[in-house]
PDB file of N, CA and C in Angstrom:
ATOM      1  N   UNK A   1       0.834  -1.181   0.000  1.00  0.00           N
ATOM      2  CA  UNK A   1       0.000   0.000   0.000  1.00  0.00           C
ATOM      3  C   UNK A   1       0.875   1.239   0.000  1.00  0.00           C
ATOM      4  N   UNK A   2       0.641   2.511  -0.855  1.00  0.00           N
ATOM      5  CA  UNK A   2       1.242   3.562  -0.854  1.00  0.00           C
ATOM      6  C   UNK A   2       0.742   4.301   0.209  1.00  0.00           C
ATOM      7  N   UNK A   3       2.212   4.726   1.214  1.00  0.00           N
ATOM      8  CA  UNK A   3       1.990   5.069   2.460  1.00  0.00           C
ATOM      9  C   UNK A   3       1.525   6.726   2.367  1.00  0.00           C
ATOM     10  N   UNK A   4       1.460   7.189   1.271  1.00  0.00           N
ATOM     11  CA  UNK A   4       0.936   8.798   1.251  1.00  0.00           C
ATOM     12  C   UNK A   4      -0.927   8.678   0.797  1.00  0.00           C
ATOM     13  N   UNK A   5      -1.380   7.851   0.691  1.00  0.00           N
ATOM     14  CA  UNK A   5      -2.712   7.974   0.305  1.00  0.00           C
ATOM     15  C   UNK A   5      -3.783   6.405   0.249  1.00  0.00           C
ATOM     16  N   UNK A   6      -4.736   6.366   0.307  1.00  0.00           N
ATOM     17  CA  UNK A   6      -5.658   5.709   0.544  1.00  0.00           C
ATOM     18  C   UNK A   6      -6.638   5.693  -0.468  1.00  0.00           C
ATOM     19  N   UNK A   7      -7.415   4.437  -0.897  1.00  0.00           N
ATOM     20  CA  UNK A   7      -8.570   4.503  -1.925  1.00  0.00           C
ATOM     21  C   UNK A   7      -8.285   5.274  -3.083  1.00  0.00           C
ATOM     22  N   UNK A   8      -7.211   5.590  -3.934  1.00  0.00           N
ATOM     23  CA  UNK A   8      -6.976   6.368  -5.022  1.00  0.00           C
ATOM     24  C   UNK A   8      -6.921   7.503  -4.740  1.00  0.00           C
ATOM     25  N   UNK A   9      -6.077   8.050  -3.744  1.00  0.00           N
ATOM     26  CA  UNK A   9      -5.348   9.752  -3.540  1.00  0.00           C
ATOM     27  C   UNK A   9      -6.941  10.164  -2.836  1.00  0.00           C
ATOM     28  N   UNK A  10      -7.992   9.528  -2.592  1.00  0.00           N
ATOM     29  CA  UNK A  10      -8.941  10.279  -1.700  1.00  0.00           C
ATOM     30  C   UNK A  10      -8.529  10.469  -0.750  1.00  0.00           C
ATOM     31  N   UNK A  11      -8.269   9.670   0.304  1.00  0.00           N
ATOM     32  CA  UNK A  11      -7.433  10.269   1.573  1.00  0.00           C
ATOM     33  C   UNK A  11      -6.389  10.314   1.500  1.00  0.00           C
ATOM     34  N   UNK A  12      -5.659  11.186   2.071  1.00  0.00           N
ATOM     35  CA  UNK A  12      -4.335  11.438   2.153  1.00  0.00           C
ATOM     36  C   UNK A  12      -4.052  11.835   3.463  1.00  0.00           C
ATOM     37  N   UNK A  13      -2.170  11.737   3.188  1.00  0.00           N
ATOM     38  CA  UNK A  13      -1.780  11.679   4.678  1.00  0.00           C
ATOM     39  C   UNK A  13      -1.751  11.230   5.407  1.00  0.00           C
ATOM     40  N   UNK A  14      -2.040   9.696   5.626  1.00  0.00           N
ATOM     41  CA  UNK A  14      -2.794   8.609   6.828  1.00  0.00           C
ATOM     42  C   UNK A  14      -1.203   8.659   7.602  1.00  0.00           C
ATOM     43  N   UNK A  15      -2.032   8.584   8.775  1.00  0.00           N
ATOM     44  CA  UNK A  15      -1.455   8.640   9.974  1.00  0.00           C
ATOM     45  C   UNK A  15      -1.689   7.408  10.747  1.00  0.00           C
ATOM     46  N   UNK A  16      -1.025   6.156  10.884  1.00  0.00           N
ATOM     47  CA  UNK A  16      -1.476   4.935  11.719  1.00  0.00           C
ATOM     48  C   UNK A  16      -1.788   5.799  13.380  1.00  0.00           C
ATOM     49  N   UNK A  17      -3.158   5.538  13.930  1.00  0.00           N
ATOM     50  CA  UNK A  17      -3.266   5.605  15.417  1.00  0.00           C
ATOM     51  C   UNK A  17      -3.593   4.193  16.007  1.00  0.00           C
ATOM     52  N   UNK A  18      -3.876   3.259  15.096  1.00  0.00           N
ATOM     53  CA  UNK A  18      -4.508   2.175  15.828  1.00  0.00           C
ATOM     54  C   UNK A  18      -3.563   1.021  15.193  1.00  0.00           C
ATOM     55  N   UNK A  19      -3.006   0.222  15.696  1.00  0.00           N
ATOM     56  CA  UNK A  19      -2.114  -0.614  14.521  1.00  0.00           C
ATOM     57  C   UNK A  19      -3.110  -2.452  15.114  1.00  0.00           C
ATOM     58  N   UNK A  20      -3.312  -3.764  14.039  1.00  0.00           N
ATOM     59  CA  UNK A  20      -3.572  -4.838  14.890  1.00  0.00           C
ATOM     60  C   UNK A  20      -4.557  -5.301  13.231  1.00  0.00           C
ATOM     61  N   UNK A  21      -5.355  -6.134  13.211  1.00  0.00           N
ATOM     62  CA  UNK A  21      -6.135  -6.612  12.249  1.00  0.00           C
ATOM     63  C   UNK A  21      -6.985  -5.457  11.994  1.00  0.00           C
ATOM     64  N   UNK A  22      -7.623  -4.576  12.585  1.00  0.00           N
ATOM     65  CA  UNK A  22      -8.438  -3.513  12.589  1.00  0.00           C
ATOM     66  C   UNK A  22      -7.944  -2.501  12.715  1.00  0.00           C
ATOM     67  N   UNK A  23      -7.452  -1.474  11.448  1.00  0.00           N
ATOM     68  CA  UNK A  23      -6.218  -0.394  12.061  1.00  0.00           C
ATOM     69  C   UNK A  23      -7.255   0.613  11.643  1.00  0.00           C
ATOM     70  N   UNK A  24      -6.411   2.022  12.540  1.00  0.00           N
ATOM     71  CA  UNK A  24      -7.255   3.367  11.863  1.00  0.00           C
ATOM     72  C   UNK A  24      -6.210   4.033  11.949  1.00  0.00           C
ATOM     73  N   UNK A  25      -6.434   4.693  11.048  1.00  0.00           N
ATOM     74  CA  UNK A  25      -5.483   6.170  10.674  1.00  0.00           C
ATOM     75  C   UNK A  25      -6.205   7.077  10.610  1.00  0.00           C
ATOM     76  N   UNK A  26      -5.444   7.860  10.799  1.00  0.00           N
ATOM     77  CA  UNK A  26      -6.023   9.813  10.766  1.00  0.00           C
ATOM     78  C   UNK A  26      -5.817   9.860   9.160  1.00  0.00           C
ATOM     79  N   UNK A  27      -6.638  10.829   8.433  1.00  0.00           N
ATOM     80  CA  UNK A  27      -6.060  11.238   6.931  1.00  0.00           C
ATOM     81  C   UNK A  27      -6.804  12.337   6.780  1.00  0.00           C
ATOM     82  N   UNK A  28      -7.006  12.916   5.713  1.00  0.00           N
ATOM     83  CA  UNK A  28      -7.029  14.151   4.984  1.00  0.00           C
ATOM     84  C   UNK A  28      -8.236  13.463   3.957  1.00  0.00           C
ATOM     85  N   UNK A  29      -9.420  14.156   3.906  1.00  0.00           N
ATOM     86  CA  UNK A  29     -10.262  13.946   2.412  1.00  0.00           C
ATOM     87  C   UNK A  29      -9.804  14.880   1.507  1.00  0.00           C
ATOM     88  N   UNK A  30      -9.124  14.260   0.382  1.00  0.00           N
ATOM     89  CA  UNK A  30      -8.652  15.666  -0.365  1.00  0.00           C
ATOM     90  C   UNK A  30      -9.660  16.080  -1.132  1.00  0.00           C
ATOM     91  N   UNK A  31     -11.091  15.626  -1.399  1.00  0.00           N
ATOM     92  CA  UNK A  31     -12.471  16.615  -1.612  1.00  0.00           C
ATOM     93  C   UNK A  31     -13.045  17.766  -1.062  1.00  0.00           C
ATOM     94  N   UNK A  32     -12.021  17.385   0.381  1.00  0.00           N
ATOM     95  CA  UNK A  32     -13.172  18.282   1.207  1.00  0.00           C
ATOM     96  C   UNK A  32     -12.336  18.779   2.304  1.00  0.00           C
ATOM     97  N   UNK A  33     -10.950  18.377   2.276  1.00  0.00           N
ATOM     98  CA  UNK A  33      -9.948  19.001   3.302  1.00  0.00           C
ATOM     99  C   UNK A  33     -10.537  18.174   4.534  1.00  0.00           C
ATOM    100  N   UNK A  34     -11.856  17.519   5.093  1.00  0.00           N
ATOM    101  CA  UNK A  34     -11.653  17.132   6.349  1.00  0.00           C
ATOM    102  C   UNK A  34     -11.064  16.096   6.691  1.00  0.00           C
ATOM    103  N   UNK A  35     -11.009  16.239   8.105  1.00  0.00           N
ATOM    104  CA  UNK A  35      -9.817  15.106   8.583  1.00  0.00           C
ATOM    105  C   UNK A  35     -10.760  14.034   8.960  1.00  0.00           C
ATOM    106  N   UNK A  36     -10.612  12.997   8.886  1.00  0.00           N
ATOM    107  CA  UNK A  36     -11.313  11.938   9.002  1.00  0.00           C
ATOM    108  C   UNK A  36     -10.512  10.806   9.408  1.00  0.00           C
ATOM    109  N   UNK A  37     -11.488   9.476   9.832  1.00  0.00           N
ATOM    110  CA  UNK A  37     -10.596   7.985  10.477  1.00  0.00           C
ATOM    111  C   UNK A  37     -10.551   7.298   9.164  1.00  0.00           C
ATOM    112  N   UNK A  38      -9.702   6.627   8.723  1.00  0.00           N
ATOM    113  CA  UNK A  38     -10.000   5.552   8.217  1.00  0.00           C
ATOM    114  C   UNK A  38      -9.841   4.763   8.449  1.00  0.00           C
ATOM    115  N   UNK A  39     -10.653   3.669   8.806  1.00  0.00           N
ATOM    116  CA  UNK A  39     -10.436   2.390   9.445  1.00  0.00           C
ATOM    117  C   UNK A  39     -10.234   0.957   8.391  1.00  0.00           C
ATOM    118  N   UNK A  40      -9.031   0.197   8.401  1.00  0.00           N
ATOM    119  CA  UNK A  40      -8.650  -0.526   7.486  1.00  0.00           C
ATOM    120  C   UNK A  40      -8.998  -2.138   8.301  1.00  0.00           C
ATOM    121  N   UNK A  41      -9.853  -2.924   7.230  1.00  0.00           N
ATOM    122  CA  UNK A  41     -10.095  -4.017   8.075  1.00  0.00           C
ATOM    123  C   UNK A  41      -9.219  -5.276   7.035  1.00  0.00           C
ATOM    124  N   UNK A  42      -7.911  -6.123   7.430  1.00  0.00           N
ATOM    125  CA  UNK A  42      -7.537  -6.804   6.549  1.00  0.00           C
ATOM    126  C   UNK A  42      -8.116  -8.145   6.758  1.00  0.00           C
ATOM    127  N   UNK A  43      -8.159  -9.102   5.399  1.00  0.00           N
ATOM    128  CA  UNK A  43      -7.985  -9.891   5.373  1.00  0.00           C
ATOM    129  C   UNK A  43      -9.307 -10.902   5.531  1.00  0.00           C
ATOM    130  N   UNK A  44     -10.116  -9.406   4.871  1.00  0.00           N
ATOM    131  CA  UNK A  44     -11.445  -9.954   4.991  1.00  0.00           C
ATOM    132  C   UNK A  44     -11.904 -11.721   4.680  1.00  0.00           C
ATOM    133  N   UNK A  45     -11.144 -12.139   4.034  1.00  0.00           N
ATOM    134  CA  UNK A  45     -11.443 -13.359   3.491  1.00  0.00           C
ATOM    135  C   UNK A  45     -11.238 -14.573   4.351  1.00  0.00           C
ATOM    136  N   UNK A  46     -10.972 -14.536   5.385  1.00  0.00           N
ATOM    137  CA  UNK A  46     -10.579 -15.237   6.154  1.00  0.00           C
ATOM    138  C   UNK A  46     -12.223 -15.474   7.050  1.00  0.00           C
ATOM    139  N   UNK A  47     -12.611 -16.537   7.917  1.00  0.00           N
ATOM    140  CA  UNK A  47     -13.718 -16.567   8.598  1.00  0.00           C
ATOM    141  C   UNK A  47     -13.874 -15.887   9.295  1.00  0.00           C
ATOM    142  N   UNK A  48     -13.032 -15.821  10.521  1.00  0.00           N
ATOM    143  CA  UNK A  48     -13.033 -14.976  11.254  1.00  0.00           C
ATOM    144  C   UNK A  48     -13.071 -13.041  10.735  1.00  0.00           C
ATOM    145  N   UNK A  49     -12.408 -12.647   9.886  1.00  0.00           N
ATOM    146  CA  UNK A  49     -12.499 -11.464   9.864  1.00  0.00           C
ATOM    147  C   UNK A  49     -13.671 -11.100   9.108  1.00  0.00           C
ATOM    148  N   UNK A  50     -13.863 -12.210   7.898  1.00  0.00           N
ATOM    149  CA  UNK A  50     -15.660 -12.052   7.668  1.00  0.00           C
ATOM    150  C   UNK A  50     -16.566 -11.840   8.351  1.00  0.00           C
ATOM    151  N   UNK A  51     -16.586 -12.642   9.451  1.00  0.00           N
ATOM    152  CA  UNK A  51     -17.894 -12.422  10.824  1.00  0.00           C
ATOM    153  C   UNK A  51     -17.819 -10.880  11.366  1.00  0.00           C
ATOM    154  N   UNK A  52     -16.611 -10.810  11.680  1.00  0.00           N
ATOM    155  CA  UNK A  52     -15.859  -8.994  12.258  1.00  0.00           C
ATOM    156  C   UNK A  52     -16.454  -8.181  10.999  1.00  0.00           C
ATOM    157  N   UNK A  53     -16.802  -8.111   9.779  1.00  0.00           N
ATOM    158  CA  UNK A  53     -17.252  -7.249   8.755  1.00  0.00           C
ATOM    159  C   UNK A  53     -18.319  -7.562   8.771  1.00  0.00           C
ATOM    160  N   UNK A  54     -19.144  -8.758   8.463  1.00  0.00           N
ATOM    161  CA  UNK A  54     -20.303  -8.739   8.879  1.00  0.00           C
ATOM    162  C   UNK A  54     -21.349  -8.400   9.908  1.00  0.00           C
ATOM    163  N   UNK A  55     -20.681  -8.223  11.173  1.00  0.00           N
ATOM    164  CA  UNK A  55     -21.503  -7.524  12.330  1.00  0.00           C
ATOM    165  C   UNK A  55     -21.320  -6.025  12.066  1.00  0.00           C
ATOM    166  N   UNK A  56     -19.961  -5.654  11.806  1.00  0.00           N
ATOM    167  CA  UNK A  56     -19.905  -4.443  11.898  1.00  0.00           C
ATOM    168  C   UNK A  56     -20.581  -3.436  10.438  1.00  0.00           C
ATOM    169  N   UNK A  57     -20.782  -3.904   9.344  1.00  0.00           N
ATOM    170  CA  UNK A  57     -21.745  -3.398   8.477  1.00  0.00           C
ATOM    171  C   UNK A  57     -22.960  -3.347   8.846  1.00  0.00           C
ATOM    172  N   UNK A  58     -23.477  -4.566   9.759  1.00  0.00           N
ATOM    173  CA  UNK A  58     -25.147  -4.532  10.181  1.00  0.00           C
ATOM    174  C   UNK A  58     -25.260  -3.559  11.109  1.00  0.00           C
ATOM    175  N   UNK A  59     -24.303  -2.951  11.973  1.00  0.00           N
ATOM    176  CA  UNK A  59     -24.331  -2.466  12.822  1.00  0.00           C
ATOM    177  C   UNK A  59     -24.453  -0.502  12.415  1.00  0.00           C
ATOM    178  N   UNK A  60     -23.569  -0.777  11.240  1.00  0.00           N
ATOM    179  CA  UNK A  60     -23.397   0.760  10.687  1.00  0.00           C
ATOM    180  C   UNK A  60     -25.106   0.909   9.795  1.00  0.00           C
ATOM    181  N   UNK A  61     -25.139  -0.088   9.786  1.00  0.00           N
ATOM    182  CA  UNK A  61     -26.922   0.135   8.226  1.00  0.00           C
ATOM    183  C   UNK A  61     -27.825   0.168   9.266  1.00  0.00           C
ATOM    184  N   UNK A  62     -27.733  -0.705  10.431  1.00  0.00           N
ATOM    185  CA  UNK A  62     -29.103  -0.501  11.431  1.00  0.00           C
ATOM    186  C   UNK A  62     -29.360   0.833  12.264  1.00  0.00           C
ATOM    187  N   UNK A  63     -27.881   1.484  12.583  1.00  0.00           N
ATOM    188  CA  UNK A  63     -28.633   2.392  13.008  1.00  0.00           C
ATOM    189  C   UNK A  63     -27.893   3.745  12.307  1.00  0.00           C
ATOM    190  N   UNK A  64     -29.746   4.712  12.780  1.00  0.00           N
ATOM    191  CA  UNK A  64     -29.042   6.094  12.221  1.00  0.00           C
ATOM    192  C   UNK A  64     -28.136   6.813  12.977  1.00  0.00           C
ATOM    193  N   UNK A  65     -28.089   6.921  14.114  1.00  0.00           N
ATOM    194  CA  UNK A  65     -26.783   7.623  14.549  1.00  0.00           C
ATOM    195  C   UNK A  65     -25.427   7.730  13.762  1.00  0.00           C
ATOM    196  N   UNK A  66     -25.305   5.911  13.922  1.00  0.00           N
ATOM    197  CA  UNK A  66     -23.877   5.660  13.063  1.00  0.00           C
ATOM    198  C   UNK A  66     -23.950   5.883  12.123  1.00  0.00           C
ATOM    199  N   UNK A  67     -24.677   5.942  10.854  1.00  0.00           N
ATOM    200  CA  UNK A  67     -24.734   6.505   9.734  1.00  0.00           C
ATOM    201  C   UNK A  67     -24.066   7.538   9.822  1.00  0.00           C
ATOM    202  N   UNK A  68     -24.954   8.207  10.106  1.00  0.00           N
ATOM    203  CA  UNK A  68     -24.677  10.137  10.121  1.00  0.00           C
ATOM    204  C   UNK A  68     -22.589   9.982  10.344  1.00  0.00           C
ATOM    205  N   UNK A  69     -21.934   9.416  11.148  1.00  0.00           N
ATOM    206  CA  UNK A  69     -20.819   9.222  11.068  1.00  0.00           C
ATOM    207  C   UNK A  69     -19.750   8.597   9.768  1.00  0.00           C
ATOM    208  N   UNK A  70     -20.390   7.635   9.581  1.00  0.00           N
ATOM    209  CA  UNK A  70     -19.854   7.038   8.193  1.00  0.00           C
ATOM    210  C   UNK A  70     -19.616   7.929   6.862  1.00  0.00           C
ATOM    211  N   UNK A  71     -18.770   8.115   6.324  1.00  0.00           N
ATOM    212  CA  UNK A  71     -18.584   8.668   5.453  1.00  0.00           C
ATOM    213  C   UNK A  71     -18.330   7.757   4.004  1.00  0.00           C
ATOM    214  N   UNK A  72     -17.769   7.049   4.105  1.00  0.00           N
ATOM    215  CA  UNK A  72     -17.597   5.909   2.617  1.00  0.00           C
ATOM    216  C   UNK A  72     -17.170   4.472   3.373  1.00  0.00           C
ATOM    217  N   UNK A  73     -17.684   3.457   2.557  1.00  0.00           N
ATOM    218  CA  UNK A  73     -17.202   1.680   2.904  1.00  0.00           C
ATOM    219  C   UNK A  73     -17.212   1.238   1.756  1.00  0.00           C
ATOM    220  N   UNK A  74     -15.234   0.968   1.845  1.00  0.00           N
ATOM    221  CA  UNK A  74     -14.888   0.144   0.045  1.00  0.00           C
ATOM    222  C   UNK A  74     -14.406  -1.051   0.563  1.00  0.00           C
ATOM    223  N   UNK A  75     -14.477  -1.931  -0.626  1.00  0.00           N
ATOM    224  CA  UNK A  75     -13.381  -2.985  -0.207  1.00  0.00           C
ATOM    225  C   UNK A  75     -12.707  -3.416  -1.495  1.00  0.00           C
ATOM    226  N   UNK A  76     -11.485  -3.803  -1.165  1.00  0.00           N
ATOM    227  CA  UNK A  76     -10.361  -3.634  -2.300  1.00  0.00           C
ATOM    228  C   UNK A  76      -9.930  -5.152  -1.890  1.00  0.00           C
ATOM    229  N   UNK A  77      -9.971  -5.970  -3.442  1.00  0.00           N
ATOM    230  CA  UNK A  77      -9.469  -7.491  -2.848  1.00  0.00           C
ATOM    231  C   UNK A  77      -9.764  -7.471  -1.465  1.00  0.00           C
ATOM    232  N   UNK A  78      -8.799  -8.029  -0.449  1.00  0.00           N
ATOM    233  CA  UNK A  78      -9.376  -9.368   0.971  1.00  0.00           C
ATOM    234  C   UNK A  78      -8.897  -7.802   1.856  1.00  0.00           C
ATOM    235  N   UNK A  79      -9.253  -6.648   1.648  1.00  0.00           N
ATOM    236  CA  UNK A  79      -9.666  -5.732   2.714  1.00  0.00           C
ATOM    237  C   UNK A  79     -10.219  -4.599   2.414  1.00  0.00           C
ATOM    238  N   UNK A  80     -11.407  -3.857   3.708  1.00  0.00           N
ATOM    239  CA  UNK A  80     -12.260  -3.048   3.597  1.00  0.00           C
ATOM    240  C   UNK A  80     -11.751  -1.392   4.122  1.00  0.00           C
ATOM    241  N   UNK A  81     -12.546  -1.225   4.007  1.00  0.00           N
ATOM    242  CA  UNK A  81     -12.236   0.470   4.451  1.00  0.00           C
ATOM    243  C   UNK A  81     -13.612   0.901   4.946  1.00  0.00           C
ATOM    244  N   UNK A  82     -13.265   1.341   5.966  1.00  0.00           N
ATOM    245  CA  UNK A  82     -15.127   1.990   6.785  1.00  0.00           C
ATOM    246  C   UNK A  82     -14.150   3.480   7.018  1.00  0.00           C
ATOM    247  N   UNK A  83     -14.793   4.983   6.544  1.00  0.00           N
ATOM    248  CA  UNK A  83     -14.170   5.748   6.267  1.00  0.00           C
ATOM    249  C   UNK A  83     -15.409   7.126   7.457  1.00  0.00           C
ATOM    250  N   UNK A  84     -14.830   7.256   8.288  1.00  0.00           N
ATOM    251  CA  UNK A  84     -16.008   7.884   9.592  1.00  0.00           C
ATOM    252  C   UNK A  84     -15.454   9.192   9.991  1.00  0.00           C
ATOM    253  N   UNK A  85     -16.103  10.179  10.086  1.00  0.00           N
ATOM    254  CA  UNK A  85     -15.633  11.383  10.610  1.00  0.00           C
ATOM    255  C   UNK A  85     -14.784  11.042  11.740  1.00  0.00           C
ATOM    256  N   UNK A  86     -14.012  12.342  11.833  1.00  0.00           N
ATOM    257  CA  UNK A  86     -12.515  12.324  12.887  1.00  0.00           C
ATOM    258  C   UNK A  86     -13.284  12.682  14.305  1.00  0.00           C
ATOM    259  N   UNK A  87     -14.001  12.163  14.995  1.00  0.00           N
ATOM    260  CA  UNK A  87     -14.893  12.528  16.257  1.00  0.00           C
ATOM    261  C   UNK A  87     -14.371  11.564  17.051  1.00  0.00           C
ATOM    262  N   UNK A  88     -14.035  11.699  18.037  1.00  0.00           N
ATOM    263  CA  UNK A  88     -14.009  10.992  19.127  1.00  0.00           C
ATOM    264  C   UNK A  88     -14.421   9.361  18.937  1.00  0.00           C
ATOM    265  N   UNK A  89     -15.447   9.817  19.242  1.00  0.00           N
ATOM    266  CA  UNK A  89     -16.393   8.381  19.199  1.00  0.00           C
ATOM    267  C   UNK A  89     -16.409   7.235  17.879  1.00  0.00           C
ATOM    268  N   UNK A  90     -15.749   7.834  17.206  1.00  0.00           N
ATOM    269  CA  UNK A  90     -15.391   7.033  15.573  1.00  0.00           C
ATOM    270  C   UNK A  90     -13.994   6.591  15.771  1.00  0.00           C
ATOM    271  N   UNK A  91     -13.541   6.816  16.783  1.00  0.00           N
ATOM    272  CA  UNK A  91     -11.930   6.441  16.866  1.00  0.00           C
ATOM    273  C   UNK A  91     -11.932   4.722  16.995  1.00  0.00           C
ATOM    274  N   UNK A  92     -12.789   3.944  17.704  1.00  0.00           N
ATOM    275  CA  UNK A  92     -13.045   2.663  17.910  1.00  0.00           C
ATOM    276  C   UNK A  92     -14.113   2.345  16.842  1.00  0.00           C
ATOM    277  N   UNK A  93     -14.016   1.277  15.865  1.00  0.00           N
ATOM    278  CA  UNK A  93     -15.159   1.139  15.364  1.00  0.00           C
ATOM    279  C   UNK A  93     -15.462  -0.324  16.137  1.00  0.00           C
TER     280      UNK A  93
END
């Protein structure tokens, strides 16, 4: 992965804060200048980290709160991206 940008130069700047199977970085939306988490989930393909994407998508679609936080969810080959405003409370997904 090119360590200056994320999802095709959309985020930029990532900053690892969280390092482990579930990482987040700080970055830059270069659409929109805000700073945002991006949270990188690897290795989706595996059982276990499937189940970990599967709760945690039901969890972001069921409710509206978390919505309103979410900003974009890609997945690129065997890992995802859940992409959430830089708030506090988005620091853990």
């Amino acid at each position: 992965m090119d360590q200056q940008n994320f999802l095709g130069d959309r985020y930029l700047q990532p900053e690892q804060v969280i390092p482990g199977d579930i990482q987040a970085f700080k970055a830059v939306d270069s659409t929109t200048g805000q700073s945002v988490f991006v949270h990188r989930i690897n290795n989706t393909s595996s059982p276990e980290q499937a189940s970990v994407l599967k709760l945690l998508l039901s969890c972001l679609y069921r409710s509206a709160t978390v919505k309103e936080h979410v900003i974009d969810v890609q997945e690129h080959a065997d890992t995802c991206y859940v992409v959430t405003l830089s708030a506090p409370q988005c620091l853990l997904l």
